[in-house]
C-alpha atoms as a PDB file:
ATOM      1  CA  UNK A   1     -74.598 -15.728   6.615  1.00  0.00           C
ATOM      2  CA  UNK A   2     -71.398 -15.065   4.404  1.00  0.00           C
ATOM      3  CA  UNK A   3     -68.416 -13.705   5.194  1.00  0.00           C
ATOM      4  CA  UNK A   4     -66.447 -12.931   2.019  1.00  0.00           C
ATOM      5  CA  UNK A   5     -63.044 -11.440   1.809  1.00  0.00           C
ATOM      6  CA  UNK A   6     -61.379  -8.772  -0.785  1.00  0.00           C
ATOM      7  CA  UNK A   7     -58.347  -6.020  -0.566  1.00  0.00           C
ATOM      8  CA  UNK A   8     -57.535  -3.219  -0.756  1.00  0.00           C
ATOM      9  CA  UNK A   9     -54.868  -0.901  -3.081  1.00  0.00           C
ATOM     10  CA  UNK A  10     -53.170   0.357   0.233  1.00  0.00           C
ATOM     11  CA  UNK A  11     -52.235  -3.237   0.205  1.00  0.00           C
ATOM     12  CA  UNK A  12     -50.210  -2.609  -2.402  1.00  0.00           C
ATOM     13  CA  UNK A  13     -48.601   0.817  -0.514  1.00  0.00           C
ATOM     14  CA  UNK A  14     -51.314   2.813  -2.824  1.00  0.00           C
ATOM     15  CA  UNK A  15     -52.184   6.277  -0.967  1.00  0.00           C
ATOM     16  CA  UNK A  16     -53.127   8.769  -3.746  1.00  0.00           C
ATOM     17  CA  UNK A  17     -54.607   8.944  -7.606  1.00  0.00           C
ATOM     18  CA  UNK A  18     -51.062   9.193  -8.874  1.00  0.00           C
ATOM     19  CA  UNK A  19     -48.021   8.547  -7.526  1.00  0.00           C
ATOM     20  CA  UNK A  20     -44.208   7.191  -8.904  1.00  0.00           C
ATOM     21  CA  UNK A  21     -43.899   4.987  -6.065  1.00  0.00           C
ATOM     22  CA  UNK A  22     -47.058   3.259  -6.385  1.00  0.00           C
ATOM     23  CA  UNK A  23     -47.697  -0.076  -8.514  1.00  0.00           C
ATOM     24  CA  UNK A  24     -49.972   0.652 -11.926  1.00  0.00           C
ATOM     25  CA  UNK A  25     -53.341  -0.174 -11.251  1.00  0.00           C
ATOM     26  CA  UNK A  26     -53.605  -3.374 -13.738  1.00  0.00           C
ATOM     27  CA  UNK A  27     -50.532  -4.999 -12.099  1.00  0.00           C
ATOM     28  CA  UNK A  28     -52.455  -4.042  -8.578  1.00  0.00           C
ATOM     29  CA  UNK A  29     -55.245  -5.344  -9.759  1.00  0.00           C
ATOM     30  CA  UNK A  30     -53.818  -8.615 -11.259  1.00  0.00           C
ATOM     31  CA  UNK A  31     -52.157  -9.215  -8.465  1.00  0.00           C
ATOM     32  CA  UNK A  32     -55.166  -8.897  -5.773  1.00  0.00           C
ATOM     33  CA  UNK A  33     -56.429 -12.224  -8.247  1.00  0.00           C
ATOM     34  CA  UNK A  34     -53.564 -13.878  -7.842  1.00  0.00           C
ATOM     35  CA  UNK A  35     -53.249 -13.665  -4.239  1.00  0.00           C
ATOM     36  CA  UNK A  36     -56.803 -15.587  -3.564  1.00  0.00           C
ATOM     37  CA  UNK A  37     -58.854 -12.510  -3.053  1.00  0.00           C
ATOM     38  CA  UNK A  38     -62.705 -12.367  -3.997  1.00  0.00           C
ATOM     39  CA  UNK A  39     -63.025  -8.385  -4.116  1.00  0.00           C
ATOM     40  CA  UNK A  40     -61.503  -4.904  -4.270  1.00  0.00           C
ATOM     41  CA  UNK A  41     -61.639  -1.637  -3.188  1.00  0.00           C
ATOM     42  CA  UNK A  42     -61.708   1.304  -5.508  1.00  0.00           C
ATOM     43  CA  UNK A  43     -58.807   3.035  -2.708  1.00  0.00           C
ATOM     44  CA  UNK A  44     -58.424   6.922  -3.762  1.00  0.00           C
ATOM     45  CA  UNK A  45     -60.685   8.091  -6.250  1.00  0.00           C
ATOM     46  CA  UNK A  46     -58.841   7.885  -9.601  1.00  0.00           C
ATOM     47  CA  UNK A  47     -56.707   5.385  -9.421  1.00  0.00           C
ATOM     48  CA  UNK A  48     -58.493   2.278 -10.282  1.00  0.00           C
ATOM     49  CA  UNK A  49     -60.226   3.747 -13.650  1.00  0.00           C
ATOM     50  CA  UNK A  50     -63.881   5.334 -12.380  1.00  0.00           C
ATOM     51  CA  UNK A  51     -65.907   4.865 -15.295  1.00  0.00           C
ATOM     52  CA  UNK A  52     -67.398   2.414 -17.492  1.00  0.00           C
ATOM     53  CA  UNK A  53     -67.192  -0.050 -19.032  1.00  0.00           C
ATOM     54  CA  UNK A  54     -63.061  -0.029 -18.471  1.00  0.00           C
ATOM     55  CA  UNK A  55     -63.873  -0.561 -15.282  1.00  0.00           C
ATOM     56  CA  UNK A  56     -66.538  -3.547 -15.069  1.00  0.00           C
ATOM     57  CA  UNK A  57     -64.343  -5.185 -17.934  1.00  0.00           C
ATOM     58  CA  UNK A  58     -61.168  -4.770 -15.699  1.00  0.00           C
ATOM     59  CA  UNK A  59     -62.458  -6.632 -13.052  1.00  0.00           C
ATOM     60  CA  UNK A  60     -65.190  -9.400 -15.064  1.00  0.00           C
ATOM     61  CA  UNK A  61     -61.408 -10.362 -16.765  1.00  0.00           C
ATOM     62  CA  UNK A  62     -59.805 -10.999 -12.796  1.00  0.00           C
ATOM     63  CA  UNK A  63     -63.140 -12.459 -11.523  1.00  0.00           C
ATOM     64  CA  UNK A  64     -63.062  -9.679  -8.855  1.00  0.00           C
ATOM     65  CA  UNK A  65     -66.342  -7.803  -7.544  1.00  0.00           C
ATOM     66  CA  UNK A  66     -66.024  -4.442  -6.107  1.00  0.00           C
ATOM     67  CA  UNK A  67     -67.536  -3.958  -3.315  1.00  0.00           C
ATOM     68  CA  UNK A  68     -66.700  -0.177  -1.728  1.00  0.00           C
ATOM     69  CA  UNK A  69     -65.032   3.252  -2.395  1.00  0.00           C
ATOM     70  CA  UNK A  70     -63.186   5.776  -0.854  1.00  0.00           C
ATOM     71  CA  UNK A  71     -63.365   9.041   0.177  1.00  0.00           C
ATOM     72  CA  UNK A  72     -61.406  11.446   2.799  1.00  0.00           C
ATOM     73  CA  UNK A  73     -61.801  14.845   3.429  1.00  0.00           C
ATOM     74  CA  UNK A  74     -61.277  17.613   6.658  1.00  0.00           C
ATOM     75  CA  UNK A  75     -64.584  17.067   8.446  1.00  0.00           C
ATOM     76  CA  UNK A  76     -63.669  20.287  10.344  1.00  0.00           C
ATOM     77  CA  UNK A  77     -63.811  22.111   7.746  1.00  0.00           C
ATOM     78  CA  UNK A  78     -67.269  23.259   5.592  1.00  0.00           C
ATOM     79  CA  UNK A  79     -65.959  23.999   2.133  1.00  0.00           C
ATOM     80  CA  UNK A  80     -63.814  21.045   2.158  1.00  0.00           C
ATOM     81  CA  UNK A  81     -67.125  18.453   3.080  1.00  0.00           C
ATOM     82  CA  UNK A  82     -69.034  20.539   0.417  1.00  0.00           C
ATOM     83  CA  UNK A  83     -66.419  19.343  -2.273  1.00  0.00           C
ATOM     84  CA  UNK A  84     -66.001  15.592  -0.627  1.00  0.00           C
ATOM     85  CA  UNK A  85     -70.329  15.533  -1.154  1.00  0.00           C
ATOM     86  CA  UNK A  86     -69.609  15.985  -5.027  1.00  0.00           C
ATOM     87  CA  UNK A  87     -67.437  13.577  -4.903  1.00  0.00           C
ATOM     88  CA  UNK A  88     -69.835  11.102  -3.196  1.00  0.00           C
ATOM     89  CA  UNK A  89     -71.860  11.898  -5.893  1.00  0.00           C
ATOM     90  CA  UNK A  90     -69.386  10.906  -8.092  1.00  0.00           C
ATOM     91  CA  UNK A  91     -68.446   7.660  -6.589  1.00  0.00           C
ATOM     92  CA  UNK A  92     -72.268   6.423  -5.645  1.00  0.00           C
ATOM     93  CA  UNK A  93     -72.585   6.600  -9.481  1.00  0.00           C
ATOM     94  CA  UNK A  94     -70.100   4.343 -10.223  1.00  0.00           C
ATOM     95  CA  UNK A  95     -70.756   1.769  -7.130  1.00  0.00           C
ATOM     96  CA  UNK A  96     -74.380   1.424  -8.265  1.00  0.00           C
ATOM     97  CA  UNK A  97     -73.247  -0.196 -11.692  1.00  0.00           C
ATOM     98  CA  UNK A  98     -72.031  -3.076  -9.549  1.00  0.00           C
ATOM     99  CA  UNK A  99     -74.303  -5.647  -7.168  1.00  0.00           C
ATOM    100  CA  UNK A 100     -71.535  -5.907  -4.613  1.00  0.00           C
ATOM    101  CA  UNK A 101     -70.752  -2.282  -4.036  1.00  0.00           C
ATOM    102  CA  UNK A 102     -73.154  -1.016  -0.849  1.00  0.00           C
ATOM    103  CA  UNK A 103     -70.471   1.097   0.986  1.00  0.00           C
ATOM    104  CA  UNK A 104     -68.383   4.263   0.513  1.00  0.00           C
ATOM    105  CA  UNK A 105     -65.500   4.418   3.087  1.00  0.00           C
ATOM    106  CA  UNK A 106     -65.328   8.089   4.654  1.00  0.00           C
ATOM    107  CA  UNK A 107     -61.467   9.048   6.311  1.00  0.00           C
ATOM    108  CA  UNK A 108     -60.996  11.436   7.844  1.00  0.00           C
ATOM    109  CA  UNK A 109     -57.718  13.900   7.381  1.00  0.00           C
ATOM    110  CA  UNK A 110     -55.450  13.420   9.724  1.00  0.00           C
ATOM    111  CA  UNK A 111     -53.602  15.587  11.901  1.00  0.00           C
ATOM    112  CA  UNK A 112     -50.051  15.175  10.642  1.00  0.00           C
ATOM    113  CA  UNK A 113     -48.958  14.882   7.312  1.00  0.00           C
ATOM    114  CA  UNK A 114     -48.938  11.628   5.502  1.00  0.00           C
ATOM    115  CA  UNK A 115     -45.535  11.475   4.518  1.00  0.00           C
ATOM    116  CA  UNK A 116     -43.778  13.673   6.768  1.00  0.00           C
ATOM    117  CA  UNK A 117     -45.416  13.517   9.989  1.00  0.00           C
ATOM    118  CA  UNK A 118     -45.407  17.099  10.665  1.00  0.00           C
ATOM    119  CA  UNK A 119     -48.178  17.954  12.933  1.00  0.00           C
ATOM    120  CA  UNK A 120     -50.601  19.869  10.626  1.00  0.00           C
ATOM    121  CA  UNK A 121     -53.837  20.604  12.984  1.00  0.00           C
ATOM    122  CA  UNK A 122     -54.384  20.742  16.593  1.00  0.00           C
ATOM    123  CA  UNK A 123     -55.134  16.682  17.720  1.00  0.00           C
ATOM    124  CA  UNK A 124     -57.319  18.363  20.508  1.00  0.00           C
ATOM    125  CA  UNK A 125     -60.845  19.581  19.616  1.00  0.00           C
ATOM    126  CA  UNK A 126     -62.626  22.311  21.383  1.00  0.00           C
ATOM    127  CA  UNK A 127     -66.313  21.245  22.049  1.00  0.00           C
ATOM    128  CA  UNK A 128     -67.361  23.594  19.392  1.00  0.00           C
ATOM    129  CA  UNK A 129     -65.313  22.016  16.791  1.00  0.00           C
ATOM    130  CA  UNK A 130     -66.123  18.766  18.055  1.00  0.00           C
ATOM    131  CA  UNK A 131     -70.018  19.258  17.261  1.00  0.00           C
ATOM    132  CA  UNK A 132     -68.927  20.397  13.596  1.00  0.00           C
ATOM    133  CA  UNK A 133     -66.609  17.295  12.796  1.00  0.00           C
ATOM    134  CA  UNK A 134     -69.732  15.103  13.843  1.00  0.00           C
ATOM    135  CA  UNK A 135     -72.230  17.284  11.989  1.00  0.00           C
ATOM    136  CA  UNK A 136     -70.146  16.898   9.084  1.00  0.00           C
ATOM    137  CA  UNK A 137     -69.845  13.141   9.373  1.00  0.00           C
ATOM    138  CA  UNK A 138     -73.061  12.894   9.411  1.00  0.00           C
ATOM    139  CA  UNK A 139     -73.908  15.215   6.811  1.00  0.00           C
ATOM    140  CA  UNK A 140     -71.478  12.943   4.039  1.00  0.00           C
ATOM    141  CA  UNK A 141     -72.816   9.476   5.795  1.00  0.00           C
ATOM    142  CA  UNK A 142     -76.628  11.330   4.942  1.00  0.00           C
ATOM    143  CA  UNK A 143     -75.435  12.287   1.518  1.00  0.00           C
ATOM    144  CA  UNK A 144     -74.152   8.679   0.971  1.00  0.00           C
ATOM    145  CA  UNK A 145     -77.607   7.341   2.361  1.00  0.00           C
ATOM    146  CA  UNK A 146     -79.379   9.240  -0.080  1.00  0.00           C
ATOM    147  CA  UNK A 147     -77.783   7.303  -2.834  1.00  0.00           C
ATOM    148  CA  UNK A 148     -79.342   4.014  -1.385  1.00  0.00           C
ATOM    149  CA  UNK A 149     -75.542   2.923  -0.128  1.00  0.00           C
ATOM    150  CA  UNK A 150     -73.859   3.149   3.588  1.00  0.00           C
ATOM    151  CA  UNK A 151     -71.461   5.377   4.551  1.00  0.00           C
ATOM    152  CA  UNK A 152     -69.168   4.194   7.185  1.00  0.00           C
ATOM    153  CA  UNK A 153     -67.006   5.764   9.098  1.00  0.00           C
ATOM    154  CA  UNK A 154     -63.361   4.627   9.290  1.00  0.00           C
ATOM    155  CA  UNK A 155     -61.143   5.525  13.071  1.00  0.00           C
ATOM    156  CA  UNK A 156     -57.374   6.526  11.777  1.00  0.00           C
ATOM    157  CA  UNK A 157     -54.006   6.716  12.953  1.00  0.00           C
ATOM    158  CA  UNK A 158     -53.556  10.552  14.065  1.00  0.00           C
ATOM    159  CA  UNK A 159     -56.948  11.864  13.208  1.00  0.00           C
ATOM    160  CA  UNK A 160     -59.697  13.176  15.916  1.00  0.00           C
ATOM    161  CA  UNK A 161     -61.756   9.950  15.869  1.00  0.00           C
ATOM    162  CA  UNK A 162     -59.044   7.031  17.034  1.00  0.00           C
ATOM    163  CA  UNK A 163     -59.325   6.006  20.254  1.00  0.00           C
ATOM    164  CA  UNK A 164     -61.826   3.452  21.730  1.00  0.00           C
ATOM    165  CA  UNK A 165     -63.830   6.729  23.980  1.00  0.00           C
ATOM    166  CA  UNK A 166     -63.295   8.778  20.937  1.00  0.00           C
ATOM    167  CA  UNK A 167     -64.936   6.146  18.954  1.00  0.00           C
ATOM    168  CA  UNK A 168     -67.424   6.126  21.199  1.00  0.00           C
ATOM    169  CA  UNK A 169     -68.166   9.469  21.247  1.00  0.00           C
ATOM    170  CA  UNK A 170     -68.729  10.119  17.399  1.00  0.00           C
ATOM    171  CA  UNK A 171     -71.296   6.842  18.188  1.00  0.00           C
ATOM    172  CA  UNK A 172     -73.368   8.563  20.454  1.00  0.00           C
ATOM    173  CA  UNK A 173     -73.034  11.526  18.692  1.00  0.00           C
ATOM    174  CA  UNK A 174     -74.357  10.227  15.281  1.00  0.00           C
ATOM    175  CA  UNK A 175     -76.232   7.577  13.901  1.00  0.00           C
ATOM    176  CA  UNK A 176     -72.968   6.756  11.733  1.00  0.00           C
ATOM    177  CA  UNK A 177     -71.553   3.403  10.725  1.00  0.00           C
ATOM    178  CA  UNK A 178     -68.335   2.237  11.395  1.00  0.00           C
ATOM    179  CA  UNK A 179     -65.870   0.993   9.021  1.00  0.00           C
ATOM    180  CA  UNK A 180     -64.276  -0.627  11.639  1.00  0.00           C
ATOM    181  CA  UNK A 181     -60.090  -1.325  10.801  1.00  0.00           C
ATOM    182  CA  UNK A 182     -58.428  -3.603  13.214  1.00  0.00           C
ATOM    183  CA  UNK A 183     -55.241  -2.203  13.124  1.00  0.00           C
ATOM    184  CA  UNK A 184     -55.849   1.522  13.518  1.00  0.00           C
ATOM    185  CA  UNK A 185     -57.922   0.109  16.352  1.00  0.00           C
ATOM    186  CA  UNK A 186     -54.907  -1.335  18.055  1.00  0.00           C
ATOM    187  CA  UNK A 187     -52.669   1.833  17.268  1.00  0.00           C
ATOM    188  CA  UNK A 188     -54.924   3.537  19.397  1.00  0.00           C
ATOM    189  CA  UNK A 189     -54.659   2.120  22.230  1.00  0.00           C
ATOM    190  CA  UNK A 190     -57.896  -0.409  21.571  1.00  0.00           C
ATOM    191  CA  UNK A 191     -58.754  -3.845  21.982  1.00  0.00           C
ATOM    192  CA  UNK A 192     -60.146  -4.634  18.567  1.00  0.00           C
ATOM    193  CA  UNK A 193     -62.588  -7.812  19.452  1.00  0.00           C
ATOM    194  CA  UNK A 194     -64.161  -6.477  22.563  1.00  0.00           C
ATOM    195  CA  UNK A 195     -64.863  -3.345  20.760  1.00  0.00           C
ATOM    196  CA  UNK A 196     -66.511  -5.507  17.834  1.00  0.00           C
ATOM    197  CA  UNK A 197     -68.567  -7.414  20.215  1.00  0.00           C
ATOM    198  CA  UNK A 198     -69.855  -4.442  21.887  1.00  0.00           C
ATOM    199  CA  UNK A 199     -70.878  -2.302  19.129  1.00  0.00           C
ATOM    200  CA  UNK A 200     -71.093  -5.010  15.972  1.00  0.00           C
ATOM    201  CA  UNK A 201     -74.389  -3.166  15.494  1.00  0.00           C
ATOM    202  CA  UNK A 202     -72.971  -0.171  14.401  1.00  0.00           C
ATOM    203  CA  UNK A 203     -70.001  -2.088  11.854  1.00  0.00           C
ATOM    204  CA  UNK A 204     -71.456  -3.523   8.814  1.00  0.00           C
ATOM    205  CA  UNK A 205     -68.328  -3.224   7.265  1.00  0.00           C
ATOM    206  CA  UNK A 206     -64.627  -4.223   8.151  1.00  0.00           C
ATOM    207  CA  UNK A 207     -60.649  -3.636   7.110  1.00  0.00           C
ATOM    208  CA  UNK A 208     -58.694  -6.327   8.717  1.00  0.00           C
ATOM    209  CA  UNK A 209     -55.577  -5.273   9.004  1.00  0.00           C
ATOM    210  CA  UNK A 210     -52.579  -6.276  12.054  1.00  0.00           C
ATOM    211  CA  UNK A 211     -50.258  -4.207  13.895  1.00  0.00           C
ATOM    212  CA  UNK A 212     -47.019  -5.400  15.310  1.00  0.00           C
ATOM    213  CA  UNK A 213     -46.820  -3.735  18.585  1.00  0.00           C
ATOM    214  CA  UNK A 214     -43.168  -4.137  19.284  1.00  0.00           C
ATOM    215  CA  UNK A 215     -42.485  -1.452  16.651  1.00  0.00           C
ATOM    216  CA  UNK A 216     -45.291   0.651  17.948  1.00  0.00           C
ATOM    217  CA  UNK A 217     -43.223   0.427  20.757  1.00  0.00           C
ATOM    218  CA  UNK A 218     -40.233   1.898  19.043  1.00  0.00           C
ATOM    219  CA  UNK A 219     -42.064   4.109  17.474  1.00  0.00           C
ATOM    220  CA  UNK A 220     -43.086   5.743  20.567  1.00  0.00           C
ATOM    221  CA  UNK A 221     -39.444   5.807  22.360  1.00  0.00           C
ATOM    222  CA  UNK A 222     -38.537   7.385  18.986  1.00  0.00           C
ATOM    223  CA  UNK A 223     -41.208   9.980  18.466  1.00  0.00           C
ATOM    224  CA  UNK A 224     -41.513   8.307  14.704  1.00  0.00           C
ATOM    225  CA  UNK A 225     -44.076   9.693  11.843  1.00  0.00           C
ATOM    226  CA  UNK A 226     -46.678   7.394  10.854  1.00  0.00           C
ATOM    227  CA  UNK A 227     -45.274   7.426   7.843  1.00  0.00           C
ATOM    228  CA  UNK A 228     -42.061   6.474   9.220  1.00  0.00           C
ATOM    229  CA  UNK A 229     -43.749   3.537  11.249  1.00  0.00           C
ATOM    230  CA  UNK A 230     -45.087   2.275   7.909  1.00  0.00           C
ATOM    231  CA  UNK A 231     -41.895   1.804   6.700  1.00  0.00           C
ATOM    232  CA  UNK A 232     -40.454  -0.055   9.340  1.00  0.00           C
ATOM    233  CA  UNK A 233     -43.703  -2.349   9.474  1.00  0.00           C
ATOM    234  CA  UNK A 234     -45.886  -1.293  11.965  1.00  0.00           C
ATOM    235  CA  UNK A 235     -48.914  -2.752   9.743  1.00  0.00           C
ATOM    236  CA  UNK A 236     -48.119  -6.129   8.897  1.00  0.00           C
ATOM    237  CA  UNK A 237     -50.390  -8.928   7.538  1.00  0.00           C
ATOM    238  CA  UNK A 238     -53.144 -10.399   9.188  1.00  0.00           C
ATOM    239  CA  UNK A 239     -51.583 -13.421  11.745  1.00  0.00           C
ATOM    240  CA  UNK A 240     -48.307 -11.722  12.041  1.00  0.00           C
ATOM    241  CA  UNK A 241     -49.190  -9.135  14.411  1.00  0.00           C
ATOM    242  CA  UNK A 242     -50.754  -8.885  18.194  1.00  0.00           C
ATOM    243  CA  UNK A 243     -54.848  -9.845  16.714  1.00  0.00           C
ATOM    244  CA  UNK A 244     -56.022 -13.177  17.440  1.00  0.00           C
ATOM    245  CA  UNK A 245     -58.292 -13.663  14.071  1.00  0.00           C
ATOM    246  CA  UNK A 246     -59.493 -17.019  14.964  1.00  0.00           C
ATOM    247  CA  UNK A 247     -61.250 -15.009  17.777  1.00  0.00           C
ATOM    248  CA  UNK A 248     -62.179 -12.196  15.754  1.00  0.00           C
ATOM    249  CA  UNK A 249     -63.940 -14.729  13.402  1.00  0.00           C
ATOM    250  CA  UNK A 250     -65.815 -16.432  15.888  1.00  0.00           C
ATOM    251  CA  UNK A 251     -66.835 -12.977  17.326  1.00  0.00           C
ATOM    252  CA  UNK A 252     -68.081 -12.161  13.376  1.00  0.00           C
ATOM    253  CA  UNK A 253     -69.787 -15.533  13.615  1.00  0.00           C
ATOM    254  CA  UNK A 254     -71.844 -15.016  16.807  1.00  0.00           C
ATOM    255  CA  UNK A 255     -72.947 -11.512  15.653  1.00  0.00           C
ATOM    256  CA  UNK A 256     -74.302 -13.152  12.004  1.00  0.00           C
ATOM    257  CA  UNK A 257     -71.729 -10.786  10.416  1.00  0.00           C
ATOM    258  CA  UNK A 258     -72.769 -11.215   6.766  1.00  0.00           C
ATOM    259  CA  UNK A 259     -70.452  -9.270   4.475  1.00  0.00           C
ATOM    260  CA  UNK A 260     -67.351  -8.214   3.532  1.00  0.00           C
ATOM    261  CA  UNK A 261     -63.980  -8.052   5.096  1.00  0.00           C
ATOM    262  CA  UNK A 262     -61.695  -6.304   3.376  1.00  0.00           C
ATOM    263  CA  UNK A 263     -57.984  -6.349   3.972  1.00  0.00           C
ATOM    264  CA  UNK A 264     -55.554  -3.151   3.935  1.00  0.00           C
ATOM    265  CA  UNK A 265     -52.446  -3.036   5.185  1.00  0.00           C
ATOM    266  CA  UNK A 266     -50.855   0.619   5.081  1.00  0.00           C
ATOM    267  CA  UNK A 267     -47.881  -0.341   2.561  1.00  0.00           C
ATOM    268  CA  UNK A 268     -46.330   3.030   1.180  1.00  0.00           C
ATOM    269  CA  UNK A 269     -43.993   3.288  -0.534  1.00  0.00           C
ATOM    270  CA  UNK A 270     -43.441   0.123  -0.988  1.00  0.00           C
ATOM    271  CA  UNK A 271     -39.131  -0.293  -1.994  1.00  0.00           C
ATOM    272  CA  UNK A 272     -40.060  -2.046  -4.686  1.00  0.00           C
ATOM    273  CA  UNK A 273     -43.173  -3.636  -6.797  1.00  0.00           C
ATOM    274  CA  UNK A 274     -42.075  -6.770  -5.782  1.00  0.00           C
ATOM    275  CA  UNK A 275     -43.000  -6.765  -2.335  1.00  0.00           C
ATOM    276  CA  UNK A 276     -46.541  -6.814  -2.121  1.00  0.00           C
ATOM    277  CA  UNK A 277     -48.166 -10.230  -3.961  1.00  0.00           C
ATOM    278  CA  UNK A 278     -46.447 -12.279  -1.438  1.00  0.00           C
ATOM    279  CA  UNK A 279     -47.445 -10.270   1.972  1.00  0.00           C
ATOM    280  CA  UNK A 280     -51.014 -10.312   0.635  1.00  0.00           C
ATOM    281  CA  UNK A 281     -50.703 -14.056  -0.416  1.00  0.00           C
ATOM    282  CA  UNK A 282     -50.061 -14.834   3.139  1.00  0.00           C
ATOM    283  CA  UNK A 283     -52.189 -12.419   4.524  1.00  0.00           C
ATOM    284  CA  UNK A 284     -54.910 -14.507   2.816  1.00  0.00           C
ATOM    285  CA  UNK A 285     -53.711 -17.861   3.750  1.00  0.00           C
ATOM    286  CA  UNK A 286     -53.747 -16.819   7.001  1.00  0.00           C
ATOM    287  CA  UNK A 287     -57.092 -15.447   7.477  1.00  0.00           C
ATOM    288  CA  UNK A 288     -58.158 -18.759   5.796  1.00  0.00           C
ATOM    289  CA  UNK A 289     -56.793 -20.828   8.550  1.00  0.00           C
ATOM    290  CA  UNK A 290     -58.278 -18.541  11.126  1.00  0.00           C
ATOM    291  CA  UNK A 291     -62.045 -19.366   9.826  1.00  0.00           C
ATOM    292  CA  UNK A 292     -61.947 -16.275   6.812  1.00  0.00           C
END
């Protein structure tokens, strides 16, 4: 059993391909190195370069093994999963140049808007449009099987799969995977180790991210955006929020967790490319102490 431990660009406030506010790739990249990481995520498609070899030699010259991709789409919505499947074709290509890589991440849209938190869909689902979400969870977490890699399914902050019963729910509804993230877990309302324990079957893969509840608080009394939240650091590195990881370790150790933990704290935009080495260096010194 091996537990290994990489990042993620988010950790570096990365949300899209392109952006101005978001820190070049090869500094992000550098800088995951630096920071005493092992491995990476790809984050959205296109930002990292996707092809090869400018990718293998980008991360050979870091010592850094990739080890999953990224993909979000509208699972309510057909033509938009019928695109996000071309794109899994896209990405499974890539991953299978590289050992490490066995899992695509699949996020789903959420129901406000990334950066301005205007509600965007209904957050209540109609039985009907609960039975196509799941079909078309399963139908990208099929297409992702059929590529010889595991999709896994990842809870978010204001989409229709965040709460511990919703989570639930899209488990007994599918034969998904989870890519279980701590910290959404605990937005939600959840109790991120219990959960583990009870369904580490279904997570093969894990984000470890922390969430400091005193400004979920505030960000309740003042009806704050995610996006918002973000910014006043709801998502904060791994020890410095409300998740015991010495626990969570020894609940990864009981279940023979053998894999990768990957950590991704929600960053963007980040007021300057200056801020991120050190939260992640810490991050990583502190999951060390807790057993990571």
């Amino acid at each position: 059993m091996a537990i290994n431990v990489g990042i993620a660009p988010d950790s570096w406030g990365v949300w899209f391909p392109e952006h101005e506010k978001q820190t070049p790739w090869y500094r992000c990249m550098d800088e995951m190195k630096v920071a005493g990481y092992d491995g990476v995520e790809l984050g959205p498609w296109g930002y990292f370069p996707n092809t090869n070899p400018m990718l293998k030699n980008a991360l050979e010259a870091r010592s850094l093994k990739l080890v999953a991709g990224t993909v979000g789409t509208d699972f309510l919505n057909d033509a938009a999963v019928d695109d996000c499947l071309k794109t899994i074709d896209d990405i499974a290509a890539l991953l299978k140049q590289f050992g490490e890589a066995k899992y695509i991440v699949l996020l789903p849209a959420m129901y406000t808007d990334l950066e301005t938190g205007e509600q965007v869909m209904d957050p209540n689902l109609t039985d009907a449009q609960w039975a196509t979400y799941c079909k078309n969870v399963q139908r990208a977490a099929d297409r992702v099987a059929s590529h010889g890699l595991i999709g896994t399914f990842h809870p978010h902050v204001d989409c229709h799969v965040q709460t511990e019963e919703q989570i639930e729910r899209l488990l007994n509804d599918t034969d998904v995977q989870l890519c279980f993230d701590t910290g959404h877990h605990v937005y939600g309302g959840g109790e991120p180790i219990s959960f583990y324990r009870k369904h580490a079957d279904r997570i093969p893969y894990i984000h470890l991210k922390d969430c400091d509840l005193a400004v979920k608080a505030e960000m309740d009394k003042n009806h704050w955006s995610f996006a918002k939240a973000v910014t006043e650091d709801i998502m904060v590195e791994p020890g410095k929020g409300s998740i015991d990881f010495s626990e969570l370790y020894k609940a990864l150790v009981e279940n023979n967790y053998d894999g990768w933990c990957v950590v991704e704290q929600d960053l963007f935009p980040v007021k300057s490319f200056d801020i991120p080495l050190p939260i992640a260096a810490r991050g990583r010194e502190n999951l060390r102490q807790a057993g990571f």
